[in-house]
N, C-alpha and C. Protein backbone atom coordinates (compact mmCIF):
# COMPACT_ATOMS: atom_id res chain seq x y z
N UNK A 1 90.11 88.79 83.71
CA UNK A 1 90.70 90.11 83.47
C UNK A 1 91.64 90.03 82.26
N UNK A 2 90.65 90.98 81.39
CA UNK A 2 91.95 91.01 80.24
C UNK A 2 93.22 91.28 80.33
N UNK A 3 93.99 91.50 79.09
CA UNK A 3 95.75 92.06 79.10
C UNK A 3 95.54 93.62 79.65
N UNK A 4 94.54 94.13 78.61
CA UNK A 4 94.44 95.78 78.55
C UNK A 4 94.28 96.03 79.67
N UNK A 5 93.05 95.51 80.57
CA UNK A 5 92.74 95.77 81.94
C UNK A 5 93.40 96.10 83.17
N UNK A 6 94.37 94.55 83.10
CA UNK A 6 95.62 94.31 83.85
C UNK A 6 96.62 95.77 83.43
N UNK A 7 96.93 95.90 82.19
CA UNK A 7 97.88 96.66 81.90
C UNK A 7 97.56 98.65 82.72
N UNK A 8 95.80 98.92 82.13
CA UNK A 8 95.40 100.03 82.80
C UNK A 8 95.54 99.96 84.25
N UNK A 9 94.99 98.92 84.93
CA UNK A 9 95.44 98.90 86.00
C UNK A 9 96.84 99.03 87.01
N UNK A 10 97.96 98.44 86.05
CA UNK A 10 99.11 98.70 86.56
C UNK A 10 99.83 100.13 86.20
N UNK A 11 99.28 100.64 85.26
CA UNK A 11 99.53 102.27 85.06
C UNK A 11 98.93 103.09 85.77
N UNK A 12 97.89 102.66 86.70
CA UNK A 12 97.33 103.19 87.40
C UNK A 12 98.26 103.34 88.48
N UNK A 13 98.25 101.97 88.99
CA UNK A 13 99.35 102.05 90.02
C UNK A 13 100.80 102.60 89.95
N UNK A 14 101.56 102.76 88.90
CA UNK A 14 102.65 103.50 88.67
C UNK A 14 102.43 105.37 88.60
N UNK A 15 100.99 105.78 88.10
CA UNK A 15 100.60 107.01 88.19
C UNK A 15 100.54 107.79 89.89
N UNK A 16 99.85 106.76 90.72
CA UNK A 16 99.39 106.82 91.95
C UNK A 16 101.17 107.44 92.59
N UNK A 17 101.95 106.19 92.34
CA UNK A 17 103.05 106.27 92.79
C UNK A 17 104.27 107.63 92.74
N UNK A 18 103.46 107.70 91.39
CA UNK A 18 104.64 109.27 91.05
C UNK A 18 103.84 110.26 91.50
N UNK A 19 102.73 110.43 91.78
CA UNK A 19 101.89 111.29 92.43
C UNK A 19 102.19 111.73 93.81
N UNK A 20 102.77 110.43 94.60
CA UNK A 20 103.01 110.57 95.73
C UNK A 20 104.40 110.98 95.80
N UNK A 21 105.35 110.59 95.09
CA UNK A 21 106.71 111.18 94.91
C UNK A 21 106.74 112.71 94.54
N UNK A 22 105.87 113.34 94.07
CA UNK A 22 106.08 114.69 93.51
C UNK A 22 105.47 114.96 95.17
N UNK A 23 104.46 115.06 95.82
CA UNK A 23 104.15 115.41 97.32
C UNK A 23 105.31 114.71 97.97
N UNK A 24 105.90 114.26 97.74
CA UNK A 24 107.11 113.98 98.85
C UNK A 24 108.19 115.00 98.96
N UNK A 25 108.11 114.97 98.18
CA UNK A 25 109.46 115.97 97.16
C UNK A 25 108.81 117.55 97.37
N UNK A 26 107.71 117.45 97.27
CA UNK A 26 107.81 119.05 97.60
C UNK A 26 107.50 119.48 98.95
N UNK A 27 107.33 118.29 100.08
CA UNK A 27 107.47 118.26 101.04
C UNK A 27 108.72 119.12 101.51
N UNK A 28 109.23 117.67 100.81
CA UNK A 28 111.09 117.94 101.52
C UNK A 28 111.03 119.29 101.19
N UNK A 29 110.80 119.79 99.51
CA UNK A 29 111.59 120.72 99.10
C UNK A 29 111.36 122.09 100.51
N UNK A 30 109.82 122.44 100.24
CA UNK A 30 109.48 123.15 101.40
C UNK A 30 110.38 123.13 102.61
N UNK A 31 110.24 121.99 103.39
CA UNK A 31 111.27 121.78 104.30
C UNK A 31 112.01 122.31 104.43
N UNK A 32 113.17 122.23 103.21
CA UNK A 32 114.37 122.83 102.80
C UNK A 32 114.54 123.98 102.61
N UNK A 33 113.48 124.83 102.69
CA UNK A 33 113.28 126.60 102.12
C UNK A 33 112.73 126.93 103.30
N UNK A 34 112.37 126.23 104.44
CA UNK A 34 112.17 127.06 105.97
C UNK A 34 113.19 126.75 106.32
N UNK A 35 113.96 125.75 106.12
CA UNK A 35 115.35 126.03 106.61
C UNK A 35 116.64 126.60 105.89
N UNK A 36 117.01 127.91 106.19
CA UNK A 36 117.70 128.57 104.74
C UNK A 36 119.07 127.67 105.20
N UNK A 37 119.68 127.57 106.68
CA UNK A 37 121.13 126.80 106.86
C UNK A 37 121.32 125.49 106.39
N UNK A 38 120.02 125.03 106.17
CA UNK A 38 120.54 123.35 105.78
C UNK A 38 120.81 123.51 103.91
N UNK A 39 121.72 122.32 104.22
CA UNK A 39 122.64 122.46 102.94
C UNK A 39 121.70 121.30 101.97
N UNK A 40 122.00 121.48 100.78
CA UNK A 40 121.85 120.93 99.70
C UNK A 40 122.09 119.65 99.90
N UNK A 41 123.24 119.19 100.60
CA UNK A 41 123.66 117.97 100.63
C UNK A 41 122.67 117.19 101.43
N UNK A 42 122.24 117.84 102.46
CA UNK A 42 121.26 116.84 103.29
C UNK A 42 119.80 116.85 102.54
N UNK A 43 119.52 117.78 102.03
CA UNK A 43 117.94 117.88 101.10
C UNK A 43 118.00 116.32 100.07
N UNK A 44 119.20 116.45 99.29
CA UNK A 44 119.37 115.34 98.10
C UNK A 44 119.36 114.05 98.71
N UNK A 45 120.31 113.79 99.92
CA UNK A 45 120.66 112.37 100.76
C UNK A 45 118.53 112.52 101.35
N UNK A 46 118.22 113.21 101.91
CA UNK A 46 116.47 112.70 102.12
C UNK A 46 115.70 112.02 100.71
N UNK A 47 116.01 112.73 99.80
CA UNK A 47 115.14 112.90 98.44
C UNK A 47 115.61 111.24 97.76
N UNK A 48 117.08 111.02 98.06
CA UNK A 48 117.26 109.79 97.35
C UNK A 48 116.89 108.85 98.57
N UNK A 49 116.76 108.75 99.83
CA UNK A 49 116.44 107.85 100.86
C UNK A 49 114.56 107.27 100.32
N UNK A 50 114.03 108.74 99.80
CA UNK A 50 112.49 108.31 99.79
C UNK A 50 112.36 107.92 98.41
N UNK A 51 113.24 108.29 97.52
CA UNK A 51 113.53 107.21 96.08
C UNK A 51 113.73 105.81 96.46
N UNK A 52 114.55 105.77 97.34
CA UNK A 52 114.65 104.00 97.36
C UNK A 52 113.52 103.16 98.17
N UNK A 53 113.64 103.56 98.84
CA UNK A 53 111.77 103.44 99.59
C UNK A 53 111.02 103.29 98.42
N UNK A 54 110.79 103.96 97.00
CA UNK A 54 109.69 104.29 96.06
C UNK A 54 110.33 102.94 95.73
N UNK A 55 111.37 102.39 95.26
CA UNK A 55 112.07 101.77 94.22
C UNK A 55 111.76 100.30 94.69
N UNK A 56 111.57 100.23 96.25
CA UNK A 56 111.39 98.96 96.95
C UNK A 56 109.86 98.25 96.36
N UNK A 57 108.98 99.44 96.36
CA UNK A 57 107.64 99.56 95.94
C UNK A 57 108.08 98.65 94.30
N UNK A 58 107.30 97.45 94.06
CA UNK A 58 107.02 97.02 92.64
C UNK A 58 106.53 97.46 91.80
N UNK A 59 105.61 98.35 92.18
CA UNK A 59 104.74 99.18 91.37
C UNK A 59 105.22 99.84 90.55
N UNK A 60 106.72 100.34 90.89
CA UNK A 60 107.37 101.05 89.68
C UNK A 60 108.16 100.51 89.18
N UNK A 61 108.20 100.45 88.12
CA UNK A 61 109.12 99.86 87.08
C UNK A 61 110.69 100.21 86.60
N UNK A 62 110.85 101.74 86.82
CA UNK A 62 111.70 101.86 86.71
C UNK A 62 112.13 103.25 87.31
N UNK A 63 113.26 103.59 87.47
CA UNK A 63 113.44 105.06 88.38
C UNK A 63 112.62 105.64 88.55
N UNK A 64 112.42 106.82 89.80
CA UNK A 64 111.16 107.82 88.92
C UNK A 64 111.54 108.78 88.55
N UNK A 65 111.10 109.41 87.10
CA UNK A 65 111.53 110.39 86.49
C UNK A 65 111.73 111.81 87.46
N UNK A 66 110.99 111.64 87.98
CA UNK A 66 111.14 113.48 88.93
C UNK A 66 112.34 113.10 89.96
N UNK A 67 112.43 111.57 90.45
CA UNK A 67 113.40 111.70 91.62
C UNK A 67 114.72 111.20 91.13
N UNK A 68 115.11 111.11 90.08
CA UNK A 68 115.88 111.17 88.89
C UNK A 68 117.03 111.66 89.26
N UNK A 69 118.38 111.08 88.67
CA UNK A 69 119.22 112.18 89.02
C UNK A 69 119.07 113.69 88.37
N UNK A 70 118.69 113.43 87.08
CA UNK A 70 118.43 114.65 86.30
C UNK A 70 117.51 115.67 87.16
N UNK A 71 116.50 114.42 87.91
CA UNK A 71 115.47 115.76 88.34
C UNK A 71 116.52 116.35 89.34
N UNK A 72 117.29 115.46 90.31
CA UNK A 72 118.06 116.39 91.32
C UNK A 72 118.96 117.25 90.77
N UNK A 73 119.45 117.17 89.78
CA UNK A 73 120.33 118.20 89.19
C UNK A 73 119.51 118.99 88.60
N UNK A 74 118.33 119.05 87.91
CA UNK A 74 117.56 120.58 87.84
C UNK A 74 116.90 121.23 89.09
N UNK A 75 116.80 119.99 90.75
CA UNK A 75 116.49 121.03 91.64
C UNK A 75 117.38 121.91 92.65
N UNK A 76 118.86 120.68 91.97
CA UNK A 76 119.99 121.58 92.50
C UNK A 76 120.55 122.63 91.92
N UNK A 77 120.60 123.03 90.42
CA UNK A 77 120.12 124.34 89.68
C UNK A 77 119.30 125.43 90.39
N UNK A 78 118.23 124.80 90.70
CA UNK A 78 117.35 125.58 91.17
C UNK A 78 117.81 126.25 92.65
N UNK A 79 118.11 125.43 93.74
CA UNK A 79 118.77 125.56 94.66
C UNK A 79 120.02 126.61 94.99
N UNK A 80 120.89 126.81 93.67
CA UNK A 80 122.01 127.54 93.48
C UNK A 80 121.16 128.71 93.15
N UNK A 81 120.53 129.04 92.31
CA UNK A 81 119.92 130.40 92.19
C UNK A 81 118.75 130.78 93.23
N UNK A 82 118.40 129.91 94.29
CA UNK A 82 118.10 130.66 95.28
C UNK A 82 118.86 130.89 96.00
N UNK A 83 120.46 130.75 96.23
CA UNK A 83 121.40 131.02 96.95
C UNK A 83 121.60 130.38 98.47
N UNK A 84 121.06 129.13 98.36
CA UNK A 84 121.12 128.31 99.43
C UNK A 84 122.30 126.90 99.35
N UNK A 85 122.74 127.10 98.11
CA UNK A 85 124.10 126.21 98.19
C UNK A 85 125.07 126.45 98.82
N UNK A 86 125.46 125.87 99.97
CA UNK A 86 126.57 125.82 101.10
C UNK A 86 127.97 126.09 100.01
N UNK A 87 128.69 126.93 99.35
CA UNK A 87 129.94 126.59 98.92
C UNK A 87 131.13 126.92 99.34
């Protein structure tokens, strides 16, 4: 097995991985929008629990971009203008 091979192959596996993080995540998110009382705070503490779970995984190399803090701060943006932030 070549370099290239090895290399497609392990992008494969890092693709697979964020694939499954975006269905996790919009799991939760869902979750979080049948329940209008639960707060923000418990949505983010799930979202980073199944980040570190991802992170345990070798396959990824490095954070994952969607479960990001950035991504949680554009879905906690998002969160405030649906008016489900506990303040």
């Amino acid at each position: 097995m070549g370099l290239k091979e090895k290399k497609k192959a392990w992008n494969e596996k890092i693709k697979e991985g964020r694939e499954k993080d975006v269905q996790e995540m919009k799991r939760l998110w869902s979750e979080g929008k049948k329940d209008l009382k639960r707060s923000w705070k418990e949505t983010k503490q799930e979202l980073k629990i199944h980040l570190k779970k991802r992170m345990r995984n070798k396959a990824q190399p490095r954070k994952s971009r969607i479960l990001g803090n950035n991504g949680l701060k554009r879905i906690e943006i998002q969160w405030i203008k649906n008016g489900k932030k506990n303040v």
